[in-house]
Protein backbone atom coordinates (compact mmCIF):
# COMPACT_ATOMS: atom_id res chain seq x y z
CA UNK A 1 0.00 0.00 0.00
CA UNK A 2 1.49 3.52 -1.18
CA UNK A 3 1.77 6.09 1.30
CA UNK A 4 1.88 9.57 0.14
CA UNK A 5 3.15 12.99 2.95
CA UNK A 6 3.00 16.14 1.52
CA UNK A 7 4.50 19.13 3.96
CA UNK A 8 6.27 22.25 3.10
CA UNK A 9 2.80 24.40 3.28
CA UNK A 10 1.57 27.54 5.39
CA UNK A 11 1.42 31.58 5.28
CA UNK A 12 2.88 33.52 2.47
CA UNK A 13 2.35 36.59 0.98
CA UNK A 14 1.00 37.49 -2.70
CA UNK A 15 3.87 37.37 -5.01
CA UNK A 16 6.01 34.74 -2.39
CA UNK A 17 7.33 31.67 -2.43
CA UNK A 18 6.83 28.09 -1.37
CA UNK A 19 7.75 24.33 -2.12
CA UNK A 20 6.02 21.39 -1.63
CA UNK A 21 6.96 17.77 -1.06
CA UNK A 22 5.30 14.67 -1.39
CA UNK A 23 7.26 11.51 0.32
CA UNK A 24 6.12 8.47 -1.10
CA UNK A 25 6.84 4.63 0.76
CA UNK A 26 5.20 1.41 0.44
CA UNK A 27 5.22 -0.14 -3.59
CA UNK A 28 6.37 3.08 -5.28
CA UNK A 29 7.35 0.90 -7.98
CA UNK A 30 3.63 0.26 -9.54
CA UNK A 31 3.32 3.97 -9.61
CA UNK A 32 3.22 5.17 -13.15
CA UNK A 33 2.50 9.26 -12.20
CA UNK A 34 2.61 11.48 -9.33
CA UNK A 35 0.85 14.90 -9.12
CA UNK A 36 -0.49 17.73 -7.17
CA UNK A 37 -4.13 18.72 -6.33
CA UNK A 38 -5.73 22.12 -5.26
CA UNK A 39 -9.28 22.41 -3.13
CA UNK A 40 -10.46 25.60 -2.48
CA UNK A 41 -13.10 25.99 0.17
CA UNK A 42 -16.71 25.30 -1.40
CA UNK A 43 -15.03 24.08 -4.84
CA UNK A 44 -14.11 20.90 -6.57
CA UNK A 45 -10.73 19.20 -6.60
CA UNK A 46 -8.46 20.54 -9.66
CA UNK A 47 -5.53 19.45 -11.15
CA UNK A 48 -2.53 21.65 -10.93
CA UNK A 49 0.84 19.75 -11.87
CA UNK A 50 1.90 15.71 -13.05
CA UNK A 51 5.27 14.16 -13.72
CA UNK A 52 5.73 10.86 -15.17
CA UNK A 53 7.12 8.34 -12.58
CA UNK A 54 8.24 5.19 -13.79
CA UNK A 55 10.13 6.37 -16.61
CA UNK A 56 13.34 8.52 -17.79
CA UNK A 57 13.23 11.80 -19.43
CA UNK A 58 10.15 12.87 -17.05
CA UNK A 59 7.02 14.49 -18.81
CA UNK A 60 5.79 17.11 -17.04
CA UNK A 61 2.21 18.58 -17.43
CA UNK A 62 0.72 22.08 -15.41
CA UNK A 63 -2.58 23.49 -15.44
CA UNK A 64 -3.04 26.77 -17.74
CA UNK A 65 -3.99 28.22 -14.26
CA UNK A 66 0.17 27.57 -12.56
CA UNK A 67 2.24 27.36 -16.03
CA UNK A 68 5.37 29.41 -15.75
CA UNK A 69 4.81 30.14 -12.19
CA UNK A 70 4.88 25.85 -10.35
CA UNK A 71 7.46 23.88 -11.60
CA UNK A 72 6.75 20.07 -10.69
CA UNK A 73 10.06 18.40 -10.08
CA UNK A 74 10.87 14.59 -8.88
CA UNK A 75 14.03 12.84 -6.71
CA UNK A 76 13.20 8.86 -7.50
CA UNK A 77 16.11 8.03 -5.20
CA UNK A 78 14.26 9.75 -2.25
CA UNK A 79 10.71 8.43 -3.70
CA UNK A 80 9.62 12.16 -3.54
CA UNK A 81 8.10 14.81 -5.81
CA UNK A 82 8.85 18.60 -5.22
CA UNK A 83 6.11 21.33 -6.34
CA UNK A 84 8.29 25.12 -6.71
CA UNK A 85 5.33 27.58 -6.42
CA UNK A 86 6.52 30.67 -7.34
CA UNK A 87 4.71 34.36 -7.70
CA UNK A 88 2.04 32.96 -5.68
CA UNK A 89 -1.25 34.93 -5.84
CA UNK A 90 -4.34 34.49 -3.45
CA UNK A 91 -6.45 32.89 -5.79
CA UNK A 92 -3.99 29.62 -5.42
CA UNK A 93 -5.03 29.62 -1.84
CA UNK A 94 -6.39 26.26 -1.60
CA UNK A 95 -5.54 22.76 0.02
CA UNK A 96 -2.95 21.25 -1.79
CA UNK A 97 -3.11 17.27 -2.35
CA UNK A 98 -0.35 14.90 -3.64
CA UNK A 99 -1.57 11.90 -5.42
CA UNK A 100 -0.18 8.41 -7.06
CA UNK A 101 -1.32 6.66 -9.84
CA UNK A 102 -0.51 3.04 -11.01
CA UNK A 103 -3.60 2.26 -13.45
CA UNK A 104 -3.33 4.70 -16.16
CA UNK A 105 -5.86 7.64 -17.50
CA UNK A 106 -5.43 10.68 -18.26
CA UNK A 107 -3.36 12.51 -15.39
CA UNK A 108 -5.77 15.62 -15.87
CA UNK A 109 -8.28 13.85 -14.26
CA UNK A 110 -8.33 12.70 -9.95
CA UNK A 111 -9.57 9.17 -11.49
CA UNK A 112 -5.90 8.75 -13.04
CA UNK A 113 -5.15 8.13 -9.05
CA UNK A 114 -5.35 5.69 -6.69
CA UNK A 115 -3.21 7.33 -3.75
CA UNK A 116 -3.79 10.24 -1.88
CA UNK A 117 -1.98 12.26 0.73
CA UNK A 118 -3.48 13.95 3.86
CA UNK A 119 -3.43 17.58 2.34
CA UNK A 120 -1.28 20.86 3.09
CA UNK A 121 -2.91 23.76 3.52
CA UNK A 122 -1.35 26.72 1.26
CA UNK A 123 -2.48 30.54 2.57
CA UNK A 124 -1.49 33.67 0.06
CA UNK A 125 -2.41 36.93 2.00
CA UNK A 126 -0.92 40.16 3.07
């Protein structure tokens, strides 16, 4: 059973920084694609970054919403993914979700993933 921990969230103000990491243990091996999640209070759960797992030559893939700003980065040796946000603004306030997938799908979509971390909470406000 894959166990995913994201930390690295909290306070920050509009046009700050802050990176996230996602530990995974526990049959990393079957995954196929890690990525990030964003829920906003009262909204659904959105896609915001994905980076191939199992393979060389990672493919990355960002929402239109965090290109140029996130960059979605991954250590296999330390079974962990690392989310850069960057010019944060406070509409990326949200609940931020790390997820694994081992069955395939399209890694838009929060059916692509069979794993899912605990949350961290990510604030932008002066």
């Amino acid at each position: 059973q894959v166990q995913l921990d994201e930390s690295g969230g909290g306070l920050v103000q509009p046009g700050g920084s802050l990176r996230l990491s996602c530990i995974a243990s526990g049959g990393t091996s079957s995954m196929y694609v890690m990525g990030w999640f964003r829920q906003a209070p009262g909204k659904e759960r959105d896609f915001v970054a994905a980076i191939n797992w199992r393979w060389t030559g990672s493919g990355t893939y960002y929402s239109a919403s965090v290109k140029g700003r996130f960059t979605l980065s991954r250590d296999n040796a330390k079974s962990t993914v690392y989310l850069q946000m960057n010019s944060l603004k406070p509409e990326d306030t949200a609940v931020y979700y790390c997820a694994g997938g081992i069955g395939g799908g399209s890694v838009y979509d929060t059916r692509a993933y069979d794993y899912w971390g605990q949350g961290t909470q990510v604030t932008v406000s002066s």
